[in-house]
N, C-alpha and C. Protein backbone atom coordinates (compact mmCIF):
# COMPACT_ATOMS: atom_id res chain seq x y z
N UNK A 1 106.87 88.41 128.39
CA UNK A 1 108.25 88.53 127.98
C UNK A 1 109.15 87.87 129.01
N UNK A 2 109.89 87.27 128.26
CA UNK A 2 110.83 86.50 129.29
C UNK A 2 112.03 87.44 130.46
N UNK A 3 112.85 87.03 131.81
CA UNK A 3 113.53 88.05 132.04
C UNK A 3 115.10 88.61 131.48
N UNK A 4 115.53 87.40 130.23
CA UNK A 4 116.27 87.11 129.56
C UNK A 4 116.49 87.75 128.05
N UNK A 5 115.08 88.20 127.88
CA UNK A 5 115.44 88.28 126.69
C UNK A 5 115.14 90.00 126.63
N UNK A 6 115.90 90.33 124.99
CA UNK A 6 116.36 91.62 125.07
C UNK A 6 114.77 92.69 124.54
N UNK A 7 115.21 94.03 124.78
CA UNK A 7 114.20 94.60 124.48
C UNK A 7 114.68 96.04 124.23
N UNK A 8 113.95 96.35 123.20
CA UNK A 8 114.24 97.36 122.07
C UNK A 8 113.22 98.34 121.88
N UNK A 9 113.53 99.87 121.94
CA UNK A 9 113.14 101.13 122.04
C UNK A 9 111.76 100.99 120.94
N UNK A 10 110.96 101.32 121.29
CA UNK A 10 109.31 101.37 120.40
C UNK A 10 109.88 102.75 119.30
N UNK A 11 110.05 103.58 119.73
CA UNK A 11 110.64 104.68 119.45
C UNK A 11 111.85 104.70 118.33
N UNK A 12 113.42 104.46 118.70
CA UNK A 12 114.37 104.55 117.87
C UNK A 12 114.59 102.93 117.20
N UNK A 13 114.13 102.51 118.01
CA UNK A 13 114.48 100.38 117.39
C UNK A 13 115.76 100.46 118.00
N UNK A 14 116.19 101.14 118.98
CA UNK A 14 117.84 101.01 119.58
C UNK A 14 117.70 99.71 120.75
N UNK A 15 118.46 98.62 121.22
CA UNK A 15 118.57 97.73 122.31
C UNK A 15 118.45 98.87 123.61
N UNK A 16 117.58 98.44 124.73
CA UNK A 16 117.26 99.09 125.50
C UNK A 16 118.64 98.37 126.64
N UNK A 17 118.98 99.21 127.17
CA UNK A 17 120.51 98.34 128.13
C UNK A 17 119.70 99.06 129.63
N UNK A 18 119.48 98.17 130.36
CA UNK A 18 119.10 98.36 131.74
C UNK A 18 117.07 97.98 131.34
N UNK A 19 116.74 98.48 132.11
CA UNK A 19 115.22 98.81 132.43
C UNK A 19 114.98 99.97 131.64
N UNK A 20 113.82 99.78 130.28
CA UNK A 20 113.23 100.48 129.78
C UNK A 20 111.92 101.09 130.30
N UNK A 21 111.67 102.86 129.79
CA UNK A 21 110.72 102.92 130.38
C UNK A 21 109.44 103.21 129.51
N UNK A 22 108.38 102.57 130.11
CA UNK A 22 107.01 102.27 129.88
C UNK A 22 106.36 103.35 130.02
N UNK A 23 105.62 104.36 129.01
CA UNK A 23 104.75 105.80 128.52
C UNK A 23 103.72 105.29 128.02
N UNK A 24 102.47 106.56 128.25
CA UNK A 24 101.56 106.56 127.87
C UNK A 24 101.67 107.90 126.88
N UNK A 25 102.48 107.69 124.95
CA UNK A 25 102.46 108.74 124.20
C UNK A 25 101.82 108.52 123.07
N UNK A 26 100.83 109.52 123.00
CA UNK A 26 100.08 110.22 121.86
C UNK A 26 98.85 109.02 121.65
N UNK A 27 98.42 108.42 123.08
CA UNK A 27 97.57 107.37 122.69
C UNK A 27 98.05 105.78 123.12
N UNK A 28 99.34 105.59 122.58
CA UNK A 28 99.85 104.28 122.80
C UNK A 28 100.72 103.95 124.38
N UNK A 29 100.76 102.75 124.36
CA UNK A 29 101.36 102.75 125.32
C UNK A 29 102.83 101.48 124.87
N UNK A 30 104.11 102.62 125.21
CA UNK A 30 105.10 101.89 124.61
C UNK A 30 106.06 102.06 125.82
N UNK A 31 107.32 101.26 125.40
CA UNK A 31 108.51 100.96 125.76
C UNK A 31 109.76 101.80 125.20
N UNK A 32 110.12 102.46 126.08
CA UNK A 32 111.78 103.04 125.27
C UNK A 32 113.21 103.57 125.72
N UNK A 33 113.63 103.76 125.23
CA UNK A 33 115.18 103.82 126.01
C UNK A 33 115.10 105.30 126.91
N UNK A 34 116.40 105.76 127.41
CA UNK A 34 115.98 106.59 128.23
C UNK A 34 116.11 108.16 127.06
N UNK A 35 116.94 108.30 126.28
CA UNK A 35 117.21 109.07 125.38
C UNK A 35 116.02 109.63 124.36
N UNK A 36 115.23 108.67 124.02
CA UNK A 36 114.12 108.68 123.12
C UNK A 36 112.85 109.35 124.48
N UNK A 37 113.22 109.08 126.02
CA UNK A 37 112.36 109.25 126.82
C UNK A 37 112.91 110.84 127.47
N UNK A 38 113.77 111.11 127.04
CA UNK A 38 114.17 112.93 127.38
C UNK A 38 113.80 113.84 126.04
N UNK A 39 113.67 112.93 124.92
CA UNK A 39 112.51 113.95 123.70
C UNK A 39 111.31 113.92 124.09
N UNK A 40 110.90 113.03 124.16
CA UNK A 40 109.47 112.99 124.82
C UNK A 40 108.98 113.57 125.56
N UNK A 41 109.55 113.68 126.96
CA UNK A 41 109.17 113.48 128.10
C UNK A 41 108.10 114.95 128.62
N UNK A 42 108.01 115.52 127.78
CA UNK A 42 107.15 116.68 128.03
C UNK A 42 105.42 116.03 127.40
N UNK A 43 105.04 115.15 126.40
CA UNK A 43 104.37 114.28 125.75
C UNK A 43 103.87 113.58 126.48
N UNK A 44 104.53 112.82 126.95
CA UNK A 44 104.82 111.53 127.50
C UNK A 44 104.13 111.14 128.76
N UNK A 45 103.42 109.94 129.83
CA UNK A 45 102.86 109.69 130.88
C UNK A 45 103.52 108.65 131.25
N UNK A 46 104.57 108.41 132.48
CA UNK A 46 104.75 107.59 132.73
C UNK A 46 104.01 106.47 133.19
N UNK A 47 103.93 105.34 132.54
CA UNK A 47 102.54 104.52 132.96
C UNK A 47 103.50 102.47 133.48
N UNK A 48 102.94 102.13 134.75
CA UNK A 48 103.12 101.01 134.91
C UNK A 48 103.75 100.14 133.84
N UNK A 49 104.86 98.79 134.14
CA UNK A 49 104.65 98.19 132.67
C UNK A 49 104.01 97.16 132.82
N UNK A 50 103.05 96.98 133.89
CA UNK A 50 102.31 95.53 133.64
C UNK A 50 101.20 95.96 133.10
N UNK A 51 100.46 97.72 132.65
CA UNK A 51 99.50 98.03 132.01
C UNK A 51 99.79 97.70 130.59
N UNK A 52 100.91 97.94 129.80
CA UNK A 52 101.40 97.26 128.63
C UNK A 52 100.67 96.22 128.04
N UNK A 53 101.19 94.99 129.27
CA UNK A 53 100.62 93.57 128.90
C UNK A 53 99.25 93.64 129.26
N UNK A 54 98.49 93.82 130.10
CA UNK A 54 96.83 93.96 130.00
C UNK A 54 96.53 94.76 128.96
N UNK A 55 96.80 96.14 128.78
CA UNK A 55 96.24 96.70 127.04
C UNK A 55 96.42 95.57 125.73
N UNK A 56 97.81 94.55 125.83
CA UNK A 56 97.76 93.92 124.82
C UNK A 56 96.42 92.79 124.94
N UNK A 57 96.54 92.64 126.19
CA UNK A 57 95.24 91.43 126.19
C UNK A 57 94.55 91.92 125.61
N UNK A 58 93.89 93.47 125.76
CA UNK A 58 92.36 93.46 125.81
C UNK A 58 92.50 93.68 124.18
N UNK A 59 93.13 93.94 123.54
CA UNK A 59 93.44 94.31 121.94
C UNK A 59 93.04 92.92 121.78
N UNK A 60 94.00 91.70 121.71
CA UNK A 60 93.68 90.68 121.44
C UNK A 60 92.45 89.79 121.50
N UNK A 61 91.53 90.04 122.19
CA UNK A 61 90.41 89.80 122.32
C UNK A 61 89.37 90.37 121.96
N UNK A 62 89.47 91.43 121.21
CA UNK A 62 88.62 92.18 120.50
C UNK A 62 88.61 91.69 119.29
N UNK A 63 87.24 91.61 118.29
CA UNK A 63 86.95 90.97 117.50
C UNK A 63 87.49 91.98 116.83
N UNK A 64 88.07 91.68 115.36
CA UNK A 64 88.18 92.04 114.26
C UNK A 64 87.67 92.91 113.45
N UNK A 65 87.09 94.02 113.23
CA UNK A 65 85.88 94.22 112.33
C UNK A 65 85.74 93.85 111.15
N UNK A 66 84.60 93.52 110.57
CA UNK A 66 84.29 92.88 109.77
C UNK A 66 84.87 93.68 108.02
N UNK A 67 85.60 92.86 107.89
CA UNK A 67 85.95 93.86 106.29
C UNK A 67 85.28 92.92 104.79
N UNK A 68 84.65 92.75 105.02
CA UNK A 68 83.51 91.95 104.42
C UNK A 68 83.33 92.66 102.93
N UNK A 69 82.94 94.28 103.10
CA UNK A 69 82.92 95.10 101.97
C UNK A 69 83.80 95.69 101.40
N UNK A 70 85.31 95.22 102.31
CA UNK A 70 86.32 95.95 101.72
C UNK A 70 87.31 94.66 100.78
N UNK A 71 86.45 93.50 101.06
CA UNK A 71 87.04 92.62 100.05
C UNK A 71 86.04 92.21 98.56
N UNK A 72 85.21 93.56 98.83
CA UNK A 72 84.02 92.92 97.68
C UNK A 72 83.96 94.28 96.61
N UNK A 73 83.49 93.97 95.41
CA UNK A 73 83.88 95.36 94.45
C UNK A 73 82.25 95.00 93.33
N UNK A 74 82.23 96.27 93.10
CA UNK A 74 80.85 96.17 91.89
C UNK A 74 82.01 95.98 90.61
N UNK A 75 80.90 94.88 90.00
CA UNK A 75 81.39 94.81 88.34
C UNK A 75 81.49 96.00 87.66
N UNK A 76 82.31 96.06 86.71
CA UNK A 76 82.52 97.12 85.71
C UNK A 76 81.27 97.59 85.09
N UNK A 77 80.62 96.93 84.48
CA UNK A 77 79.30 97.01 83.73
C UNK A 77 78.32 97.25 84.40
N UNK A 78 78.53 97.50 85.77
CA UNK A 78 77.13 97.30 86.52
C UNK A 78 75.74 98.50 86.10
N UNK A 79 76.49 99.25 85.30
CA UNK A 79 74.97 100.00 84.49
C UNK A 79 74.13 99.38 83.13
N UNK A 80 75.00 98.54 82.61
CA UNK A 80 74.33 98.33 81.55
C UNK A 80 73.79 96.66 82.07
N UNK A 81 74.23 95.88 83.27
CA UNK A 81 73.26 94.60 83.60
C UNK A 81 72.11 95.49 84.07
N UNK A 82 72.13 96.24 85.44
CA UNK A 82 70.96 96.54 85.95
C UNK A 82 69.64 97.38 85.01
N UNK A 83 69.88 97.75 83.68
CA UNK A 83 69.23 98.49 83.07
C UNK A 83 68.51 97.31 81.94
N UNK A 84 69.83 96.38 81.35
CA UNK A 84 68.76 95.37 81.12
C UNK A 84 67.90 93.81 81.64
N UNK A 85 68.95 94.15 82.96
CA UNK A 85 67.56 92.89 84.03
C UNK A 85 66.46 94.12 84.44
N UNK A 86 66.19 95.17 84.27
CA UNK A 86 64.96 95.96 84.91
C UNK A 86 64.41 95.64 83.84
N UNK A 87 64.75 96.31 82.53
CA UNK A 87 63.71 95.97 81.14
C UNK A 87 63.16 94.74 81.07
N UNK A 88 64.01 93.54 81.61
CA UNK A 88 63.57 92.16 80.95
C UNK A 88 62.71 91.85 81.76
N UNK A 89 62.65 92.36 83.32
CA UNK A 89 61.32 92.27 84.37
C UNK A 89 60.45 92.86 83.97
N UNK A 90 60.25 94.46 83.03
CA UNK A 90 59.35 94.70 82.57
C UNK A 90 58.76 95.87 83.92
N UNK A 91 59.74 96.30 84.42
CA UNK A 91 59.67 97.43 85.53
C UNK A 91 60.58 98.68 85.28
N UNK A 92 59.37 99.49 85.50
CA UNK A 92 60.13 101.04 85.50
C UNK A 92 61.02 101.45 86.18
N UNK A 93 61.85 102.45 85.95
CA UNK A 93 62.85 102.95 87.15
C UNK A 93 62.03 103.49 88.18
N UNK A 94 60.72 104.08 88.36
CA UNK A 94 60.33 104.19 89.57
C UNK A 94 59.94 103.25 89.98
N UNK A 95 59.68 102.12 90.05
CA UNK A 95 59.16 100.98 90.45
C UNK A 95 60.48 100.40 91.06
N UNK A 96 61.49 100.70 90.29
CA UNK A 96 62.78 99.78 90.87
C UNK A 96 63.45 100.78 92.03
N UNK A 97 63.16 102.08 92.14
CA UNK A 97 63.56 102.79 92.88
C UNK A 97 62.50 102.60 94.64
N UNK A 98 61.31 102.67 93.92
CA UNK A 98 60.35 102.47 94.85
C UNK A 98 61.03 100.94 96.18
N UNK A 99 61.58 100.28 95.40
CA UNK A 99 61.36 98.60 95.66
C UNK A 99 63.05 98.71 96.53
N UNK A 100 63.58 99.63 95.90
CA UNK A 100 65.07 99.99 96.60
C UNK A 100 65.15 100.63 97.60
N UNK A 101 64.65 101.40 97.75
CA UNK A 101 64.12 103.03 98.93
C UNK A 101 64.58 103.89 98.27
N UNK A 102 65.10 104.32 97.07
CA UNK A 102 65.92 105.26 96.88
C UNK A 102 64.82 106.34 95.93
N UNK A 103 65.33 107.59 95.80
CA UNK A 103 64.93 108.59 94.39
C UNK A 103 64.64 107.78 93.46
N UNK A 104 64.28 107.98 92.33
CA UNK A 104 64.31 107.65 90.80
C UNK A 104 65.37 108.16 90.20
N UNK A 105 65.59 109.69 90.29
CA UNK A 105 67.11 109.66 90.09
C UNK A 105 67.83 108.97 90.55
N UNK A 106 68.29 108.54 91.30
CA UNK A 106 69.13 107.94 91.82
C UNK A 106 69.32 106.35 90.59
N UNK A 107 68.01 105.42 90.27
CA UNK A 107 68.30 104.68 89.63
C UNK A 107 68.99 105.27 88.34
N UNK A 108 68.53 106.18 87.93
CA UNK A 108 68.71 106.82 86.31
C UNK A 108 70.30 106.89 86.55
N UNK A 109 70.67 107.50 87.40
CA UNK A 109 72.21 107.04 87.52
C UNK A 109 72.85 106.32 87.68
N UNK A 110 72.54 105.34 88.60
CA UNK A 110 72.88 103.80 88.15
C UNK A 110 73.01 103.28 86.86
N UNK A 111 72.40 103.59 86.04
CA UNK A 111 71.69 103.26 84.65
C UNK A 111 72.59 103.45 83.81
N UNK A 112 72.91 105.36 84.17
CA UNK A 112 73.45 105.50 82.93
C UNK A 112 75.33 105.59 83.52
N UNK A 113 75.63 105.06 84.22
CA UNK A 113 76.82 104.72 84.94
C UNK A 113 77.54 105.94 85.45
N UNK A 114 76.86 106.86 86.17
CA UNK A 114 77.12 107.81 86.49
C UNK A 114 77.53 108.16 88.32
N UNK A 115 76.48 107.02 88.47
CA UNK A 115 76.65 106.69 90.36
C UNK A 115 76.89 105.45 90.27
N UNK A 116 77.95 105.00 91.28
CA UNK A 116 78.17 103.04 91.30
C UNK A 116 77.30 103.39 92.61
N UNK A 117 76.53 101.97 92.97
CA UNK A 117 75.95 101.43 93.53
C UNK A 117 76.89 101.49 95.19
N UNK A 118 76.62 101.29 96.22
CA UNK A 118 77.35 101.06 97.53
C UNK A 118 77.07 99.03 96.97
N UNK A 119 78.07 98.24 98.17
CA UNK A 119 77.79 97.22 98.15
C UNK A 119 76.34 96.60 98.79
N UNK A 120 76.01 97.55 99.91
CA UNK A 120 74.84 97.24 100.16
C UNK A 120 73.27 97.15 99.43
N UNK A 121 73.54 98.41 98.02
CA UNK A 121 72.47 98.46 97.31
C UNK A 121 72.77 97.28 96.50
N UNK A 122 73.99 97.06 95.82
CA UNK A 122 74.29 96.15 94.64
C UNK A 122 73.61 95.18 95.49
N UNK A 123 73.87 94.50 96.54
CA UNK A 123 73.05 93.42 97.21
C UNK A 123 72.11 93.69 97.03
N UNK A 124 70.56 94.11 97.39
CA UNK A 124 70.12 95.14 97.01
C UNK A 124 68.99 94.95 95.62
N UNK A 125 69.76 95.29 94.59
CA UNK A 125 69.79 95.19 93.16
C UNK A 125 69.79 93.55 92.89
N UNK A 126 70.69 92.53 93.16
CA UNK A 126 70.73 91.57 92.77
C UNK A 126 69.42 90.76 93.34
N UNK A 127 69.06 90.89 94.39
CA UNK A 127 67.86 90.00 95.06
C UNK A 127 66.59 90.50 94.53
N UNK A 128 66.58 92.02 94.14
CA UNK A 128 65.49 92.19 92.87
C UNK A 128 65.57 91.63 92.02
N UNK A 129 66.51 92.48 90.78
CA UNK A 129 66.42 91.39 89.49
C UNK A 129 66.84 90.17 89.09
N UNK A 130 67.55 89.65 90.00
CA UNK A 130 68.07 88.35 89.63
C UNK A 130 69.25 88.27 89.05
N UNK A 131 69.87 89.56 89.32
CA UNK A 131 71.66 89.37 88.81
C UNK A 131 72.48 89.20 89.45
N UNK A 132 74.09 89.52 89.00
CA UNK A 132 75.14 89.66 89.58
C UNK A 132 76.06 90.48 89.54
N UNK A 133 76.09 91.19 90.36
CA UNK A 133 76.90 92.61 90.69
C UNK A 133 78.10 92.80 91.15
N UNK A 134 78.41 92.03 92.66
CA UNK A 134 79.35 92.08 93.59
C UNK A 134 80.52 91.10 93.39
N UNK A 135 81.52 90.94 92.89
CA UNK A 135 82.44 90.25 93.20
C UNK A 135 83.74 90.60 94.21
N UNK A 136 84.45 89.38 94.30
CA UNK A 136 85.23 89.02 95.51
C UNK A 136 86.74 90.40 94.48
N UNK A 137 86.89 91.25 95.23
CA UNK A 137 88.60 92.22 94.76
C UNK A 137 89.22 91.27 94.04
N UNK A 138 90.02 91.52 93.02
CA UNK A 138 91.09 90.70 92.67
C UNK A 138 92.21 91.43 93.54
N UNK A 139 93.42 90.65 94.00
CA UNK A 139 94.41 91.19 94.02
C UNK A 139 95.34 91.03 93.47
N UNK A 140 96.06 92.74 93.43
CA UNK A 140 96.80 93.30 92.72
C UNK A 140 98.49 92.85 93.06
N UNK A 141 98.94 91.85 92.62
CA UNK A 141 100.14 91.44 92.87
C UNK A 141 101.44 92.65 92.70
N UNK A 142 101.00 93.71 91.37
CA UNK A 142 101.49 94.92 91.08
C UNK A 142 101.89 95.79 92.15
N UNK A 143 100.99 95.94 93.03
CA UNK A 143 101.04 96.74 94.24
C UNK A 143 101.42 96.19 95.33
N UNK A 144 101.52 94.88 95.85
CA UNK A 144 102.42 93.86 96.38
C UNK A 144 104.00 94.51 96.17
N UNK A 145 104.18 94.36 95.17
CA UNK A 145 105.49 94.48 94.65
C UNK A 145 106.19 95.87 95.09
N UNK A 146 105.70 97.10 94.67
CA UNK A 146 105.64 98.12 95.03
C UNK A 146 105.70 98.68 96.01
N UNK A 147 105.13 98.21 97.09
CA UNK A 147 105.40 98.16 98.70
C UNK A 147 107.19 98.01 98.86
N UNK A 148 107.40 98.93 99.43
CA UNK A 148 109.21 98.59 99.28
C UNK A 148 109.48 99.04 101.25
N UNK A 149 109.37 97.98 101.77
CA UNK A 149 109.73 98.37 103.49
C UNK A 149 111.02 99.02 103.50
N UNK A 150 111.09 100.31 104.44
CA UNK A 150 112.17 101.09 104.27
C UNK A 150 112.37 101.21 105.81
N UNK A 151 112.14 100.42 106.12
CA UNK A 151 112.26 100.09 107.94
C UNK A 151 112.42 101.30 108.87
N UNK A 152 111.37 102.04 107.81
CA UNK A 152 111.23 103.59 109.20
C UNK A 152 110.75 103.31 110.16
N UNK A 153 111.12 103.91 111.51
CA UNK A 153 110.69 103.74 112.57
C UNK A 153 110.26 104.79 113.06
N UNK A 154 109.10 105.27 114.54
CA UNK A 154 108.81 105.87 114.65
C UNK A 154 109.83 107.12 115.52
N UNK A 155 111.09 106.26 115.76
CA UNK A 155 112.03 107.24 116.06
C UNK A 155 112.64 107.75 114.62
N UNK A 156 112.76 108.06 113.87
CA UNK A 156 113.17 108.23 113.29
C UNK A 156 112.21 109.52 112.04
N UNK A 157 110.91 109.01 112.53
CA UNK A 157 110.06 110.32 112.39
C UNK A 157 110.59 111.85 113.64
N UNK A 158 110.69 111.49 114.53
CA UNK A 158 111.03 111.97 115.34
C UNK A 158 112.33 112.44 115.42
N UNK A 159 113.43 112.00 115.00
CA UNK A 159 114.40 113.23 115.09
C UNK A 159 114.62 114.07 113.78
N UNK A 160 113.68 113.33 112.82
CA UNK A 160 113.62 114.00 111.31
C UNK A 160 112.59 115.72 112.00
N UNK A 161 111.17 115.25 112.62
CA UNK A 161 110.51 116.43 113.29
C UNK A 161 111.57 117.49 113.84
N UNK A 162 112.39 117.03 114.78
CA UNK A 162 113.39 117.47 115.79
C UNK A 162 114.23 118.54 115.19
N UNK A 163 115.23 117.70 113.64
CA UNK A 163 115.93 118.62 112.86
C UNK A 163 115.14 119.85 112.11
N UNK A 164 113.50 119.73 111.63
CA UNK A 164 113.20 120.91 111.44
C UNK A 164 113.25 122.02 112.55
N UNK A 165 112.98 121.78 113.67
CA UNK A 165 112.89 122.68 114.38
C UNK A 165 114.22 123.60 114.86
């Protein structure tokens, strides 16, 4: 951060005027005015502010986790393909269960669309019979829309807490 430029309460989003101070609350480590830092301050750890900028490093350099399965979805139908690519192989549900690791119940529910598959079995399922299970999420532009930013801040949780009490 430059020594010029301005800086604003983590807490209320208020312009911080002088030297803000740098806490270690509820986990994070933030920046805030002094006002937002006399609610606190029983919470609160006063912590260095050049620890700030090293916590942001080390965030930044941490890989991503992989959301790989959270962009992937089983087909609708996925009981009535896997029931007739098993028939057309000419394999029983214990045989297909056997070949899966799973129960035999377990296929019979697959089957009769009663259990969806995890993405890992549908993978799984497809390299047995030779289908296709997993596709890529569509997204929902609907729910895009719906998202309505109401520019709460986390001060503002906070004196809402404050007035119940």
């Amino acid at each position: 951060m430059q020594a010029n430029s301005e800086e604003y309460c983590e807490l209320c989003g208020s312009q911080i005027r002088g030297k803000g101070i740098t806490v270690s609350y509820e986990g994070s480590i933030i920046t805030v005015c002094n006002s937002c830092y006399d609610r606190i301050r029983k919470h609160a750890v006063i912590v260095k502010a050049d620890s700030k900028k090293s916590e942001t490093r080390k965030k930044a350099t941490l890989k991503p986790p992989k959301m790989e399965n959270a962009e992937l979805e089983i087909v609708t139908d996925y009981y009535k393909i896997i029931k007739t690519a098993r028939e057309q192989l000419g394999i029983s549900q214990q045989q297909l269960a056997q070949k899966l690791k799973v129960s035999e119940n377990i296929v019979k529910r697959f089957e009769s669309g009663k259990l969806k598959p995890t993405i890992s079995q549908a993978r799984q399922l497809e390299k047995i019979l030779g289908i296709k299970l997993v596709t890529p999420l569509e997204n929902n532009e609907e729910s895009e829309k719906e998202f309505d930013d109401t520019g709460l801040t986390l001060g503002d949780v906070v004196n809402i807490k404050e007035g119940k009490k």
